[in-house]
C-alpha atoms as a PDB file:
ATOM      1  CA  UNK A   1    -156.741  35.608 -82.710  1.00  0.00           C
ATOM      2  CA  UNK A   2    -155.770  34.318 -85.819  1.00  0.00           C
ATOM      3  CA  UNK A   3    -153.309  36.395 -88.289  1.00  0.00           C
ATOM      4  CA  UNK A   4    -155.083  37.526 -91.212  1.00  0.00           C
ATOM      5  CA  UNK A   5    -153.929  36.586 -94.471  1.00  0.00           C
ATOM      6  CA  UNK A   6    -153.759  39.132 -97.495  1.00  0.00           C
ATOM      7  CA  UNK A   7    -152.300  37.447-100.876  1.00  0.00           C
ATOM      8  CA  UNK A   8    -150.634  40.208-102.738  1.00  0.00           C
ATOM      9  CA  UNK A   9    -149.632  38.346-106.013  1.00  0.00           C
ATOM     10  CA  UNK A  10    -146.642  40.022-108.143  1.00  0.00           C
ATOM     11  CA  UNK A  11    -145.755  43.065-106.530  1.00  0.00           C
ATOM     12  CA  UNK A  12    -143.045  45.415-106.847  1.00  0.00           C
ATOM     13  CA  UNK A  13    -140.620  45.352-103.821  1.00  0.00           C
ATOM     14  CA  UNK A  14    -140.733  49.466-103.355  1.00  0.00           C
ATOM     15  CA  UNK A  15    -144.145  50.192-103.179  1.00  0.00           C
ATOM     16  CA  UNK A  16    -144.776  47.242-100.767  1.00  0.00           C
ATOM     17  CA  UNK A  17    -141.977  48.133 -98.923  1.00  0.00           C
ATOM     18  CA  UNK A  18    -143.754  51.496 -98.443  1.00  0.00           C
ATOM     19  CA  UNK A  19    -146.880  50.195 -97.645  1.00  0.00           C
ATOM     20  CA  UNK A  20    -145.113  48.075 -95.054  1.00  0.00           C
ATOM     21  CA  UNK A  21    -143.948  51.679 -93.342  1.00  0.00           C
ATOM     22  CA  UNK A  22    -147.148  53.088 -93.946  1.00  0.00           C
ATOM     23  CA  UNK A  23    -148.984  50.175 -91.783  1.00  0.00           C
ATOM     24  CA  UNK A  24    -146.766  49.799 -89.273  1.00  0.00           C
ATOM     25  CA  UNK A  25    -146.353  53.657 -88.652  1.00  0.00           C
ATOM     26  CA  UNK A  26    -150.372  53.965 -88.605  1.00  0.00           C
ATOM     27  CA  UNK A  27    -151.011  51.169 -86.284  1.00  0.00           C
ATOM     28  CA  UNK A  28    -153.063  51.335 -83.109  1.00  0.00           C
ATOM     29  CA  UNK A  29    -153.049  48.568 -79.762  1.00  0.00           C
ATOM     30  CA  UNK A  30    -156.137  47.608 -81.693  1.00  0.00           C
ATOM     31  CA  UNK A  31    -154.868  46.948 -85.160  1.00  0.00           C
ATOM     32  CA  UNK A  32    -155.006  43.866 -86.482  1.00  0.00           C
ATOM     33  CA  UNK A  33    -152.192  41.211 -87.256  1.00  0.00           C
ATOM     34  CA  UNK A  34    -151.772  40.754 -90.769  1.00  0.00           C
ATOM     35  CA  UNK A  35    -149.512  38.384 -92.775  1.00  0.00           C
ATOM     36  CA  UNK A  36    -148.647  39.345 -96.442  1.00  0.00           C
ATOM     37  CA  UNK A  37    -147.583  36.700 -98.864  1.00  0.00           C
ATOM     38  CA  UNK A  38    -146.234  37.659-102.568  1.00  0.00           C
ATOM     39  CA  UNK A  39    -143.631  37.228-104.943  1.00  0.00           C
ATOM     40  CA  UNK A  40    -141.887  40.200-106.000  1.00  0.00           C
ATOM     41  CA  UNK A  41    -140.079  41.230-109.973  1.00  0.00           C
ATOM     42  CA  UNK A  42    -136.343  40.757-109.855  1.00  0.00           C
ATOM     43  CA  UNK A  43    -134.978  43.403-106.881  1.00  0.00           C
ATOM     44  CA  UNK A  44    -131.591  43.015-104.972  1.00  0.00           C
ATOM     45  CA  UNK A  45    -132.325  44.591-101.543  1.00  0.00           C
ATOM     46  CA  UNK A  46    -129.934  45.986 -98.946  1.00  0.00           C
ATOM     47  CA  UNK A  47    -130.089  45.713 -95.660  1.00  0.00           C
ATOM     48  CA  UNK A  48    -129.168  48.282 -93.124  1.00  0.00           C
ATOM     49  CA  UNK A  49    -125.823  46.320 -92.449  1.00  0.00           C
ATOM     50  CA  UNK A  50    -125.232  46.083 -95.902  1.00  0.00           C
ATOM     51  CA  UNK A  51    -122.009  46.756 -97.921  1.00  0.00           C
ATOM     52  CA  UNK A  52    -122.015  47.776-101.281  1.00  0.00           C
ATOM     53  CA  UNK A  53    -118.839  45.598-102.016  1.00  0.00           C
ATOM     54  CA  UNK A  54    -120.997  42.365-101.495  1.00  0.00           C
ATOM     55  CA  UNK A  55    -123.238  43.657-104.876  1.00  0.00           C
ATOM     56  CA  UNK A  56    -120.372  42.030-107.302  1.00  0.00           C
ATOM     57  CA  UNK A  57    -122.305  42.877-110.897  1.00  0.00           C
ATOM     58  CA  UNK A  58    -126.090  43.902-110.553  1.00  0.00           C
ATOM     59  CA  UNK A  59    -126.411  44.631-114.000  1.00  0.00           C
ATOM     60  CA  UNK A  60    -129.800  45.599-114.618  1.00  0.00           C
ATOM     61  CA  UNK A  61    -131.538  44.378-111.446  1.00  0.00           C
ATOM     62  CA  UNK A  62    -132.590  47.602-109.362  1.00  0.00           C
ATOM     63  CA  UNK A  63    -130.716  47.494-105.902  1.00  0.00           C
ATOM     64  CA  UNK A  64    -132.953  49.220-102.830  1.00  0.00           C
ATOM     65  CA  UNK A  65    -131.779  50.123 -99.635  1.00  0.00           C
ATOM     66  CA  UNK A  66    -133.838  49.204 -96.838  1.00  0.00           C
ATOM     67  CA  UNK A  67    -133.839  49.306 -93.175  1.00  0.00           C
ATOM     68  CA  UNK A  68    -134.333  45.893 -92.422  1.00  0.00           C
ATOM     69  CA  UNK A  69    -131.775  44.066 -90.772  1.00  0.00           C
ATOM     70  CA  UNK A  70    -128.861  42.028 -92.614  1.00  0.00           C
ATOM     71  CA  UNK A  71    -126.722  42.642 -95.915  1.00  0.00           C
ATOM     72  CA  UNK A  72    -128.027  42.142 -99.557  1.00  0.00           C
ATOM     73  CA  UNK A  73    -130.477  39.300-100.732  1.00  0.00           C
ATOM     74  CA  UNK A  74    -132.241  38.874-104.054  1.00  0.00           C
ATOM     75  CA  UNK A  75    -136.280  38.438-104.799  1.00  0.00           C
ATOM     76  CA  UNK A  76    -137.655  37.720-107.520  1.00  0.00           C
ATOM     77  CA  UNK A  77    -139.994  35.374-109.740  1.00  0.00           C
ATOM     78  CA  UNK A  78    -140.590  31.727-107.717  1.00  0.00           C
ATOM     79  CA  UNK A  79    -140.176  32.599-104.578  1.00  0.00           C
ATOM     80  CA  UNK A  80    -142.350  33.325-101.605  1.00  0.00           C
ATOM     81  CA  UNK A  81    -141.957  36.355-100.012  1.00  0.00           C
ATOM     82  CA  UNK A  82    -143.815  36.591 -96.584  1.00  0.00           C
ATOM     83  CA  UNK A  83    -144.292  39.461 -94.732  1.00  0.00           C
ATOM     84  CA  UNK A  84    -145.967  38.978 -91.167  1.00  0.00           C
ATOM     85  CA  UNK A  85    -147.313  42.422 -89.551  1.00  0.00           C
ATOM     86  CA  UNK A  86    -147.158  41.490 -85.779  1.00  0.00           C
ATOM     87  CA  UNK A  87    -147.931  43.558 -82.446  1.00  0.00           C
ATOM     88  CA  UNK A  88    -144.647  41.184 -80.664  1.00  0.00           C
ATOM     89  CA  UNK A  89    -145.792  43.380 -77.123  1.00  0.00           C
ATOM     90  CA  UNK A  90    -149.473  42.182 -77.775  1.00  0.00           C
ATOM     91  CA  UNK A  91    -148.548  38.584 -79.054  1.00  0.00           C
ATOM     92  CA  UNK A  92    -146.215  37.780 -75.889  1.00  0.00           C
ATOM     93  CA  UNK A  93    -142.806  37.465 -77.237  1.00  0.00           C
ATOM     94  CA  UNK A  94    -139.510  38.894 -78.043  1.00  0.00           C
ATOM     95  CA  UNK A  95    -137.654  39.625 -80.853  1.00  0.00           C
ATOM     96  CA  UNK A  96    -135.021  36.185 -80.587  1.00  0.00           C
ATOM     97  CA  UNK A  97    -138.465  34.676 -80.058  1.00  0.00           C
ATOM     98  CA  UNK A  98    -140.074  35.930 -83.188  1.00  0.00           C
ATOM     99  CA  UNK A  99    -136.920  34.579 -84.830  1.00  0.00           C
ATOM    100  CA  UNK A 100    -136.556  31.124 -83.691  1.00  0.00           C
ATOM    101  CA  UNK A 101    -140.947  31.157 -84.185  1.00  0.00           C
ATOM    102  CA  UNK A 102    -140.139  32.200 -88.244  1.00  0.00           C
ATOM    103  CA  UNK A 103    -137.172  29.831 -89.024  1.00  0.00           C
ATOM    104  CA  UNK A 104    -139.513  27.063 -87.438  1.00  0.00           C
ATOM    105  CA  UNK A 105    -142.504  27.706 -90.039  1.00  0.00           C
ATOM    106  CA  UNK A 106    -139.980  27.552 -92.666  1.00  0.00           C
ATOM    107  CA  UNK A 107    -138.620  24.061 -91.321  1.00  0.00           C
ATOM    108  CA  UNK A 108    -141.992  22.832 -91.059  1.00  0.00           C
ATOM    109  CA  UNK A 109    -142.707  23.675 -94.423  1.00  0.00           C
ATOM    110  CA  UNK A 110    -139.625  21.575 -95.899  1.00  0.00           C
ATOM    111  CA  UNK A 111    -140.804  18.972 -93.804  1.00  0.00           C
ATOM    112  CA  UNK A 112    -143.851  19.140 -95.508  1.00  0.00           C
ATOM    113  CA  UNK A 113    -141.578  18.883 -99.206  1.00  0.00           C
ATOM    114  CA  UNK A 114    -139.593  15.744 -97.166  1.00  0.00           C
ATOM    115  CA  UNK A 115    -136.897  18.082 -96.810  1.00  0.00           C
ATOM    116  CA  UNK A 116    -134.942  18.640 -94.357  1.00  0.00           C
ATOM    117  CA  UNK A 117    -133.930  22.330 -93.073  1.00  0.00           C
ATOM    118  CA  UNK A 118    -131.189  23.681 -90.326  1.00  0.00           C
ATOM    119  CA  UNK A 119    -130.112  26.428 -89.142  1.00  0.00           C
ATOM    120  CA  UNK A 120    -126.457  27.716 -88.916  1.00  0.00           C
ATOM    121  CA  UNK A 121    -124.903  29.104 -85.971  1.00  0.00           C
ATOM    122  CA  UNK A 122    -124.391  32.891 -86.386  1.00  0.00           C
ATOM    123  CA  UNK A 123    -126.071  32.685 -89.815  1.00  0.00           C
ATOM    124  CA  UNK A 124    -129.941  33.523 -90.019  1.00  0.00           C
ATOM    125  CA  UNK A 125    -131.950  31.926 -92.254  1.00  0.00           C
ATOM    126  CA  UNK A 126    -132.544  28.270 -93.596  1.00  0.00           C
ATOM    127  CA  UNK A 127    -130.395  25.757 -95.184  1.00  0.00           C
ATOM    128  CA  UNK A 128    -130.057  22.580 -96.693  1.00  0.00           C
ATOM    129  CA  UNK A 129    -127.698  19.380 -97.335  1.00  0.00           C
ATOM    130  CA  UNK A 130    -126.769  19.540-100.772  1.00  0.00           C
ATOM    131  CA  UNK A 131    -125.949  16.082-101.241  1.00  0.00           C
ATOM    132  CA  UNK A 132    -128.961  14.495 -98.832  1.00  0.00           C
ATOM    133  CA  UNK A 133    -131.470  17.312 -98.959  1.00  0.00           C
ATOM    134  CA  UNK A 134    -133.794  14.895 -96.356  1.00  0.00           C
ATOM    135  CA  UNK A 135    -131.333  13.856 -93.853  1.00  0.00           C
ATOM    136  CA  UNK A 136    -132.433  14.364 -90.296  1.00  0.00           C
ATOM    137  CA  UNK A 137    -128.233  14.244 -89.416  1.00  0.00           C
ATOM    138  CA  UNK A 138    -127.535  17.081 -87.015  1.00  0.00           C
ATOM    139  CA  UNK A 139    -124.882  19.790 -88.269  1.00  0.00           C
ATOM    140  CA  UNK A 140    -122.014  20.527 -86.033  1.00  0.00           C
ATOM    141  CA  UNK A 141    -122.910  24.356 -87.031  1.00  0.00           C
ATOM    142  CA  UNK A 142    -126.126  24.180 -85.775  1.00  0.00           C
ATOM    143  CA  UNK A 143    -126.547  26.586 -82.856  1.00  0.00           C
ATOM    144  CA  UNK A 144    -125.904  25.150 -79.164  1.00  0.00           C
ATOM    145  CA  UNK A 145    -126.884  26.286 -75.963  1.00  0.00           C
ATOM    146  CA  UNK A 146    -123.645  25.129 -74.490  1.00  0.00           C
ATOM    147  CA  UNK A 147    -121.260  23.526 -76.872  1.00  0.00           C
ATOM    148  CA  UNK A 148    -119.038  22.821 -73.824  1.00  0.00           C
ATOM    149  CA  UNK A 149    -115.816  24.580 -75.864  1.00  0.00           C
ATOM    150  CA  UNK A 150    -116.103  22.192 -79.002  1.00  0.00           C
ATOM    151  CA  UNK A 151    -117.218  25.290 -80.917  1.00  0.00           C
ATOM    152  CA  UNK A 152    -115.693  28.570 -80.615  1.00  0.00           C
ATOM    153  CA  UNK A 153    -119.190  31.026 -80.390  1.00  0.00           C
ATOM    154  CA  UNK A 154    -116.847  33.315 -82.383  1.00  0.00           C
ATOM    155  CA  UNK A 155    -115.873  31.515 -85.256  1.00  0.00           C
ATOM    156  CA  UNK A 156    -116.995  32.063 -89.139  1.00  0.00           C
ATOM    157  CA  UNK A 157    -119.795  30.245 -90.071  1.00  0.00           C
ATOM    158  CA  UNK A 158    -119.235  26.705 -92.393  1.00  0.00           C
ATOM    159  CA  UNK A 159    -121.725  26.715 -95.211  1.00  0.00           C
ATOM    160  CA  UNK A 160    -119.678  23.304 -96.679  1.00  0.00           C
ATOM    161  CA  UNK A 161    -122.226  21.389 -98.252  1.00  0.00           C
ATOM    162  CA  UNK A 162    -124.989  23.267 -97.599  1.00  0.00           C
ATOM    163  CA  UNK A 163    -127.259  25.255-100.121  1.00  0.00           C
ATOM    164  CA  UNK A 164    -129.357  28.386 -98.426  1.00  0.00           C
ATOM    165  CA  UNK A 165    -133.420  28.399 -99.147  1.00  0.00           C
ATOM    166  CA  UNK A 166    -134.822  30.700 -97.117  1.00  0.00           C
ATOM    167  CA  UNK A 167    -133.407  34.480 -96.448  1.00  0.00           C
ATOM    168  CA  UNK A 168    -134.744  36.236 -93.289  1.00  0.00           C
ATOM    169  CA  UNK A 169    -134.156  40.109 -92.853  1.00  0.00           C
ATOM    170  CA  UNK A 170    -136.684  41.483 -89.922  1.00  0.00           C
ATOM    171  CA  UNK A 171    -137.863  45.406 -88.652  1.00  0.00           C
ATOM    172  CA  UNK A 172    -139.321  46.193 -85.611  1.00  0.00           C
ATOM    173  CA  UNK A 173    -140.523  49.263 -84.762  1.00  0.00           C
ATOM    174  CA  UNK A 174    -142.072  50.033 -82.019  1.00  0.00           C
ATOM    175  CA  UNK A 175    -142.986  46.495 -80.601  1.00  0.00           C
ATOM    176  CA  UNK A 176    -144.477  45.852 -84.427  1.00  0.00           C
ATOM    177  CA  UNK A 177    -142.761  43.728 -87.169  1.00  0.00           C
ATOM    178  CA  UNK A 178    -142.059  44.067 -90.784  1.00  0.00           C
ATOM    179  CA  UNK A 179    -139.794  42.680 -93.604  1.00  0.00           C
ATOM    180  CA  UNK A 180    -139.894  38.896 -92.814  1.00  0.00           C
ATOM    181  CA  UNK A 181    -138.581  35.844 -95.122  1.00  0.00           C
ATOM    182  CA  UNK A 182    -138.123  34.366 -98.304  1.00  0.00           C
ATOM    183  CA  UNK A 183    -138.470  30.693 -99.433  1.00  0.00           C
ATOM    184  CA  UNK A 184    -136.958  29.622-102.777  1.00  0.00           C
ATOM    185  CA  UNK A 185    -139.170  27.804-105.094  1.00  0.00           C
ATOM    186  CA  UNK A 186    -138.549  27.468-108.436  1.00  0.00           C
ATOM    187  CA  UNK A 187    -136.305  30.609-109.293  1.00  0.00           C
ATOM    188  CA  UNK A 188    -134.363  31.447-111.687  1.00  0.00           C
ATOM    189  CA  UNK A 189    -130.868  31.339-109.003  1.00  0.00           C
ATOM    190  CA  UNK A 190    -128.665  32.985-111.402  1.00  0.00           C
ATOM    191  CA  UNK A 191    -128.876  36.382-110.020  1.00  0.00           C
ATOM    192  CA  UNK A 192    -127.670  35.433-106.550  1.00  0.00           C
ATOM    193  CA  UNK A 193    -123.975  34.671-108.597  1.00  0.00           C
ATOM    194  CA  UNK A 194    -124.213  38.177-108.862  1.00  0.00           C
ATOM    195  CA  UNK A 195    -123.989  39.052-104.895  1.00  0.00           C
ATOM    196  CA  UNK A 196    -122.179  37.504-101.649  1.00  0.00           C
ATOM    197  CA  UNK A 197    -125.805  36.213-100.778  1.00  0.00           C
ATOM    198  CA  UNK A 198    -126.182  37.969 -96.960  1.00  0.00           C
ATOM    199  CA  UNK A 199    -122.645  39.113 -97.109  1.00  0.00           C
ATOM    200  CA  UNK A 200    -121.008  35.414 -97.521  1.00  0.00           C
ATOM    201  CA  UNK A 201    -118.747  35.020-100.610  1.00  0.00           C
ATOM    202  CA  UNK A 202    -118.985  31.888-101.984  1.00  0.00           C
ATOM    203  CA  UNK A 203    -122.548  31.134-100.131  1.00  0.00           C
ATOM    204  CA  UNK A 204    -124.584  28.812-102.434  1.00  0.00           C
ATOM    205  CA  UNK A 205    -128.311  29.455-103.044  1.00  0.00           C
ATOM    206  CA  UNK A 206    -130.931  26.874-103.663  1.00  0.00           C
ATOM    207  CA  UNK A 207    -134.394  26.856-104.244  1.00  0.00           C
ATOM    208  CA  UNK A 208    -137.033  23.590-104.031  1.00  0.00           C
ATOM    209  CA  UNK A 209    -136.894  21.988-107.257  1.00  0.00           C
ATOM    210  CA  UNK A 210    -132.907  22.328-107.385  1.00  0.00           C
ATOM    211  CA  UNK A 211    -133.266  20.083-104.826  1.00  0.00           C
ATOM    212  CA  UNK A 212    -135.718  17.612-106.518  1.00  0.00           C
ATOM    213  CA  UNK A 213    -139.125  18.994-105.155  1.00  0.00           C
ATOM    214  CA  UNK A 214    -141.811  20.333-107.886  1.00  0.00           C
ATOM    215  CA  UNK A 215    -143.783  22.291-106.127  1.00  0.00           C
ATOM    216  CA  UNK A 216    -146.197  25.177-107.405  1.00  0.00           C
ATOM    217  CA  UNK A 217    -145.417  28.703-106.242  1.00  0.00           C
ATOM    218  CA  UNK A 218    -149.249  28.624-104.878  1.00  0.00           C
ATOM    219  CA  UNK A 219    -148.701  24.987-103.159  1.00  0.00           C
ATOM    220  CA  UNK A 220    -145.082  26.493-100.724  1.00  0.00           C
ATOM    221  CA  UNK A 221    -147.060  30.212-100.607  1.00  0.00           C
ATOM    222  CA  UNK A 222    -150.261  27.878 -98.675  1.00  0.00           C
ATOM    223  CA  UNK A 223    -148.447  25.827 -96.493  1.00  0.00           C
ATOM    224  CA  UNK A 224    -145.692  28.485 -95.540  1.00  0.00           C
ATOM    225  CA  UNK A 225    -148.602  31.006 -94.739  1.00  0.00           C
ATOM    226  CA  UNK A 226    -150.576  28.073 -92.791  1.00  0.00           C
ATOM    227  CA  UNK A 227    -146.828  27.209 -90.848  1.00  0.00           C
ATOM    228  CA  UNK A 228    -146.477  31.099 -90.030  1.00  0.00           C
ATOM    229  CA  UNK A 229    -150.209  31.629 -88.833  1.00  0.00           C
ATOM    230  CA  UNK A 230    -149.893  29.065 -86.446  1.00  0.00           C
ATOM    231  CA  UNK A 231    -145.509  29.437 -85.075  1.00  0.00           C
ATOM    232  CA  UNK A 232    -146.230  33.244 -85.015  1.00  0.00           C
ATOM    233  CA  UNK A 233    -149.555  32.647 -82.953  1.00  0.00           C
ATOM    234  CA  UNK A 234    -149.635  34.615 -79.545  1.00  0.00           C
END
């Protein structure tokens, strides 16, 4: 069964967020899996891990506290925010699962660009080479089932060279998802200055057309929500 797909448009990140509760809490074995897709007005949000000394000068973007997982991340205009509603007990997989299944839609969808994404040992989310945004070359950070010693499992991630694009910060409650990830598209990235993006000082952001791509909001929004529907597929 396919996930349904509800557009939201603009929204503002506290009544969705409520409305995210508000599903999830009234859900039934028989409702539905949904997948919301919007863009939200300028919010910092804070996840459950979060530290307020990571928020370095907010001004007069609202910070929210939320109980999603992670530390603080920004949203706002350009970028798409995707929210999948899933039943993980009815779809057939765990939580790591549901992970790995997410980061891979967002991969896909560079690929789509001709970008190239990886993942970071330790370090959810998606980045990017800042000086070869399309090179397939594997990163020594990337996560290893056995690294035979090379790479201590402990040790700090290395963000050298690399620019993050996509933020993930997940809920479940229950068996049943919400929160989910954002993809930068064409943003203005100045607010993330203002925060150690996910609790990393010195963490660069990027968003697609940094990195060269034009690409509509509406063009990443269709094939992200296209890449989720079928990676989050029972």
């Amino acid at each position: 069964m396919e996930i349904a797909l509800h557009p939201l448009g603009r929204v503002d990140y506290l009544p969705t967020y409520a409305a995210m509760q508000e599903f999830t809490t009234a859900r039934t074995p028989m409702t539905p899996d949904v997948l919301w897709i919007c863009e939200h007005s300028a919010v910092y949000t804070q996840g459950l891990a979060g530290q307020s000394e990571h928020i370095l000068n907010p001004g007069d973007i609202p910070v929210i506290a939320t109980n999603r997982g992670g530390q603080v991340t920004y949203h706002g205009p350009g970028q798409v925010v995707a929210y999948p509603l899933i039943d993980l007990q009815r779809a057939g997989y765990f939580v790591k699962e549901y992970v790995y299944r997410i980061e891979q839609a967002v991969l896909q969808t560079l690929v789509h660009f001709g970008v190239t994404g990886h993942r970071v040992a330790g370090a959810p989310g998606i980045y990017v080479r800042l000086d070869d945004p399309g090179s397939h070359a594997l990163l020594a950070q990337r996560p290893q089932k056995n690294n035979g010693g090379q790479i201590p499992i402990h040790s700090p991630p290395d963000f050298q060279g690399l620019g993050k694009i996509a933020a993930l910060g997940i809920k479940v409650s229950r068996h049943c998802t919400y929160h989910g990830v954002a993809l930068n598209v064409a943003m203005d990235l100045e607010p993330f200055s203002r925060i150690n993006p996910c609790g990393y000082a010195g963490l660069q952001t990027v968003d697609l057309s940094t990195i060269g791509v034009s690409a509509s909001w509406q063009e990443a929004a269709d094939v992200l929500s296209q890449k989720l529907q079928t990676y989050l597929a029972p």
